[in-house]
C-alpha atoms as a PDB file:
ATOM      1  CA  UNK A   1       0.000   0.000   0.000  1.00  0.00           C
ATOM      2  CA  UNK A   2       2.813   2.253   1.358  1.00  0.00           C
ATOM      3  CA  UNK A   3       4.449   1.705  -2.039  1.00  0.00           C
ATOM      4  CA  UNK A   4       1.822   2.039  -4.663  1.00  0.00           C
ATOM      5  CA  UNK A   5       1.027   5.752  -2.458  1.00  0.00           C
ATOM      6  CA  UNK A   6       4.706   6.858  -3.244  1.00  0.00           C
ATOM      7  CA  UNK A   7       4.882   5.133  -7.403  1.00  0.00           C
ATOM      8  CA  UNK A   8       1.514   7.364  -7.472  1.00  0.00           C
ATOM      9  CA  UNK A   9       3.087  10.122  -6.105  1.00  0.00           C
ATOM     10  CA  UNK A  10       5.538   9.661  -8.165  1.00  0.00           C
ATOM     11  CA  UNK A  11       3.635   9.621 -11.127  1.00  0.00           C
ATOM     12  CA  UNK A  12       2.014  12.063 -10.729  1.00  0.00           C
ATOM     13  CA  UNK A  13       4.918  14.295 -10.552  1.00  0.00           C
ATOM     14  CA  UNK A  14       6.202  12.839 -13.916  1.00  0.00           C
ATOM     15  CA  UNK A  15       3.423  14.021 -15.842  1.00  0.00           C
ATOM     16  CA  UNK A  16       3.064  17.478 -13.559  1.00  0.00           C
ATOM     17  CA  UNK A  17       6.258  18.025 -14.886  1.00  0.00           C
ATOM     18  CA  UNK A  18       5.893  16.658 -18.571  1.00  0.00           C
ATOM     19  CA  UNK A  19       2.926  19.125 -19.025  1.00  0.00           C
ATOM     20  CA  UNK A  20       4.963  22.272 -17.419  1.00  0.00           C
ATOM     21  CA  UNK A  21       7.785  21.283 -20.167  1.00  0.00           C
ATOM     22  CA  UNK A  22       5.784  21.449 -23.099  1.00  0.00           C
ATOM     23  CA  UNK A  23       3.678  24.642 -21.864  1.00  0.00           C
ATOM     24  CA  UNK A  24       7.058  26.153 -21.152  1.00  0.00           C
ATOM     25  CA  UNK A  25       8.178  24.881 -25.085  1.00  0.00           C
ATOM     26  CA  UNK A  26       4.523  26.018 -26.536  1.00  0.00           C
ATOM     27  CA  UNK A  27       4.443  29.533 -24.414  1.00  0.00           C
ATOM     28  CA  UNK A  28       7.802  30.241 -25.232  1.00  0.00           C
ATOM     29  CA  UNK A  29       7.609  29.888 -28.578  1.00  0.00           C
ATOM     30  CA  UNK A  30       4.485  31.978 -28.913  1.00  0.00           C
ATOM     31  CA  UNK A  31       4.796  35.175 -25.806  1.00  0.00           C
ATOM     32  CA  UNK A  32       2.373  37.164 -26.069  1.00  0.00           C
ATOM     33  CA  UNK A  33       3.432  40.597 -24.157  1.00  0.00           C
ATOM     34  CA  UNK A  34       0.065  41.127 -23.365  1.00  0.00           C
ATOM     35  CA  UNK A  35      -2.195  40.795 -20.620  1.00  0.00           C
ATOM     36  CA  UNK A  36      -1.795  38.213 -18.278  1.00  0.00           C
ATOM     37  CA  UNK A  37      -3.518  36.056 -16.119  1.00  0.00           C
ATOM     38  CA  UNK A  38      -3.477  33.643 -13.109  1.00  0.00           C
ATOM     39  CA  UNK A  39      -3.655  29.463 -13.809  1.00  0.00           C
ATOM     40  CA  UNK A  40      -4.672  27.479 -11.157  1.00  0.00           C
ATOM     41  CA  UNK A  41      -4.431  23.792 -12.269  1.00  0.00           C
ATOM     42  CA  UNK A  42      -5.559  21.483  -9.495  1.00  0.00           C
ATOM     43  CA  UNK A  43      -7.017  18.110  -8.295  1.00  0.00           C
ATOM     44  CA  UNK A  44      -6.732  14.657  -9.884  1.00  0.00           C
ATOM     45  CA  UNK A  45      -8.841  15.662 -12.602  1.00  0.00           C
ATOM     46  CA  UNK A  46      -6.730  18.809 -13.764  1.00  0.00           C
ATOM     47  CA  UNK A  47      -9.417  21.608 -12.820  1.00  0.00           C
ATOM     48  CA  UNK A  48      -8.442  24.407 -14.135  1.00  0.00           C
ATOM     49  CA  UNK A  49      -9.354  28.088 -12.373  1.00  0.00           C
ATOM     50  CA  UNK A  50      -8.625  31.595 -13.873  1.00  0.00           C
ATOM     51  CA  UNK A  51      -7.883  34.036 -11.326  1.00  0.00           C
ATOM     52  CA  UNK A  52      -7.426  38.204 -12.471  1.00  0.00           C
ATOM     53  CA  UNK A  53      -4.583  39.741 -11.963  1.00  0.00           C
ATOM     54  CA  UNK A  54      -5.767  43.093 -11.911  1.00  0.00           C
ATOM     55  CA  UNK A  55      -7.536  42.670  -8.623  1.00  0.00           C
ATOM     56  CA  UNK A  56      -5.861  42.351  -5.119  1.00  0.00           C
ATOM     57  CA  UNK A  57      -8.092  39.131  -3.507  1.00  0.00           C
ATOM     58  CA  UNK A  58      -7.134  36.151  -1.647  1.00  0.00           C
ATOM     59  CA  UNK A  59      -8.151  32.420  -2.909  1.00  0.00           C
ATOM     60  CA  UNK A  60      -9.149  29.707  -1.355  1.00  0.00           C
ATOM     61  CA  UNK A  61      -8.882  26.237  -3.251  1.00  0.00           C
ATOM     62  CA  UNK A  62     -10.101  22.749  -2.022  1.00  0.00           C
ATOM     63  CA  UNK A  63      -7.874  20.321  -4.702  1.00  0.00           C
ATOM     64  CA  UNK A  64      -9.127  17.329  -2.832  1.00  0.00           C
ATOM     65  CA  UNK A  65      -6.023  16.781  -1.356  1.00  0.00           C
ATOM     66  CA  UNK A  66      -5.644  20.509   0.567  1.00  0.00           C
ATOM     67  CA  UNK A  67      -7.172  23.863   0.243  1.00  0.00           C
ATOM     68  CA  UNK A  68      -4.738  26.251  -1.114  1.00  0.00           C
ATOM     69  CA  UNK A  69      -4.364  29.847  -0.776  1.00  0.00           C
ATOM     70  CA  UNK A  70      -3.490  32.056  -3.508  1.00  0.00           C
ATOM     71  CA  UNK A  71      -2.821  35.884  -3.264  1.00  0.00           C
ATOM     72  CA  UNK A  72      -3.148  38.283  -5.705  1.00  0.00           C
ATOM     73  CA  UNK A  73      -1.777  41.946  -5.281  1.00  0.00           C
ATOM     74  CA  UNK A  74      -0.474  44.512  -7.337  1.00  0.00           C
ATOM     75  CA  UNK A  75      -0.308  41.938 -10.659  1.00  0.00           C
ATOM     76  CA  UNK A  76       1.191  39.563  -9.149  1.00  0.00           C
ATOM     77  CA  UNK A  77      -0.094  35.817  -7.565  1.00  0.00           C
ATOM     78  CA  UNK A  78       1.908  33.664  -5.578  1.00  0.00           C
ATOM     79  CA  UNK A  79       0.877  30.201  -2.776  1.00  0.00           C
ATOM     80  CA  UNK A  80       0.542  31.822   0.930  1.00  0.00           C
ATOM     81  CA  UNK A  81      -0.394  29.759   4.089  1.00  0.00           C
ATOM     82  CA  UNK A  82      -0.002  26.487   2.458  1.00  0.00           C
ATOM     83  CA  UNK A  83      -1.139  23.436   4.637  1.00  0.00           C
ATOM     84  CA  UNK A  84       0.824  20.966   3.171  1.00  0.00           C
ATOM     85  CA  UNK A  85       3.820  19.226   4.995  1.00  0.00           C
ATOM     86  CA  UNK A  86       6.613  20.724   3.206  1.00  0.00           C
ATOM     87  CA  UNK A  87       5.324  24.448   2.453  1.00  0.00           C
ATOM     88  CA  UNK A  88       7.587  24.518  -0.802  1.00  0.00           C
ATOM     89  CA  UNK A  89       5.045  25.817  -2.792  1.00  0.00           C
ATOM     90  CA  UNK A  90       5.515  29.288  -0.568  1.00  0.00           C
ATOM     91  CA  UNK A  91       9.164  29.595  -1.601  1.00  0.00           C
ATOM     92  CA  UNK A  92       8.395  30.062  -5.090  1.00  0.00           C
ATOM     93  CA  UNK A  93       7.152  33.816  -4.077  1.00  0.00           C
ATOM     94  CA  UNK A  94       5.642  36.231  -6.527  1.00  0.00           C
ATOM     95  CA  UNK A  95       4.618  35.310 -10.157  1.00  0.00           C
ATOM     96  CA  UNK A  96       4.214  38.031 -12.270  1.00  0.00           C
ATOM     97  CA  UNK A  97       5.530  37.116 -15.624  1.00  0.00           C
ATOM     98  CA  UNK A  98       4.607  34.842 -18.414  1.00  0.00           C
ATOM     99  CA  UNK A  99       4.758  31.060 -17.861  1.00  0.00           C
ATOM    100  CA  UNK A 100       6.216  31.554 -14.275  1.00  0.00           C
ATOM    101  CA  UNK A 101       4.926  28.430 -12.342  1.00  0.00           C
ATOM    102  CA  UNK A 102       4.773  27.120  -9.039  1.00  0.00           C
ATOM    103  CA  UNK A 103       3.975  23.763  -8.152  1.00  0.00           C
ATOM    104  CA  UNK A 104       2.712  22.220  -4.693  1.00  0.00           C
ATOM    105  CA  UNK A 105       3.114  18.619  -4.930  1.00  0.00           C
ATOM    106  CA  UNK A 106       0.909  17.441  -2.101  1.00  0.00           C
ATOM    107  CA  UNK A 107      -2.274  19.743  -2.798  1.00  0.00           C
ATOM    108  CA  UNK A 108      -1.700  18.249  -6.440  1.00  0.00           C
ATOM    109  CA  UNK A 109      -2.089  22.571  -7.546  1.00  0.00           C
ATOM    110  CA  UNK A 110       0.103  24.198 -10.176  1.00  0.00           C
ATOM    111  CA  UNK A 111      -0.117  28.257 -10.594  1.00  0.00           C
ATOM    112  CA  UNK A 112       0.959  29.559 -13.734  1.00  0.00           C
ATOM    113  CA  UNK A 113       1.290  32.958 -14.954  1.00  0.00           C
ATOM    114  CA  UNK A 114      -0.598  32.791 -18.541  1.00  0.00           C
ATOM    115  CA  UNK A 115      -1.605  35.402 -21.457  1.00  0.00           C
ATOM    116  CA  UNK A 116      -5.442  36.049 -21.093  1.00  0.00           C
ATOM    117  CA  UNK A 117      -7.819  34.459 -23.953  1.00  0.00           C
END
C-alpha cells in the first residue's frame, strides 16, 4: 500500500512536470506581451481556475487533497499559508511574468502565470 502511495506520487509528478515542459516549449515559442492572467491547475482531474490579476483578492482552493491559498496583489499571484507538509510551494514567491509556475506537490495545484484568452 505504502508503495503504490509513493509510485503514485511519483507519477504524478512525472506528468506534472511533462505538461509544465511542453507549456514552457509552446508559451515560449508563442509570448504574447500582453495581458496576463493567473492558472490554477488542481485536483486529480486537472481543474483548471482563472484568477485576475488586476484585482488584489485572496483564494481559497479545495484540490481534494488541501485547500490552497493564492494571493493576488499589485499583478502579481503567488501560494501563501499552504497546509501541506513541506510548504515549498511558498518559496516560489511572486509570479508576475509569463509562464512563471509554481507547483505544490501534495495539494496536487500548479499556478501559472498565462496570457489572457
Amino acid at each position: 500500500m505504502k508503495n503504490k502511495k509513493l509510485l503514485t506520487n511519483i507519477l504524478f509528478a512525472v506528468v506534472v512536470l511533462a505538461i509544465a515542459a511542453v507549456l514552457l516549449a509552446v508559451r515560449s515559442h508563442n509570448a504574447t506581451g500582453g495581458k496576463l492572467t493567473a492558472q490554477l491547475i488542481y485536483g486529480d482531474a486537472n481543474a483548471v481556475l482563472d484568477i485576475p490579476l488586476e484585482k488584489d483578492e485572496t483564494y481559497s482552493v479545495d484540490t481534494g487533497y488541501y485547500t490552497v491559498h493564492i494571493e493576488v496583489k499589485n499583478g502579481r499571484a503567488r501560494f501563501i499559508e499552504s497546509p501541506c507538509p513541506d510548504h515549498i510551494c511558498e518559496g516560489f514567491g511572486w509570479l508576475s511574468a509569463e509562464d512563471q509556475t509554481a507547483t505544490c506537490l501534495p495539494a496536487r495545484a500548479v499556478l501559472t502565470i498565462v496570457p489572457v484568452g
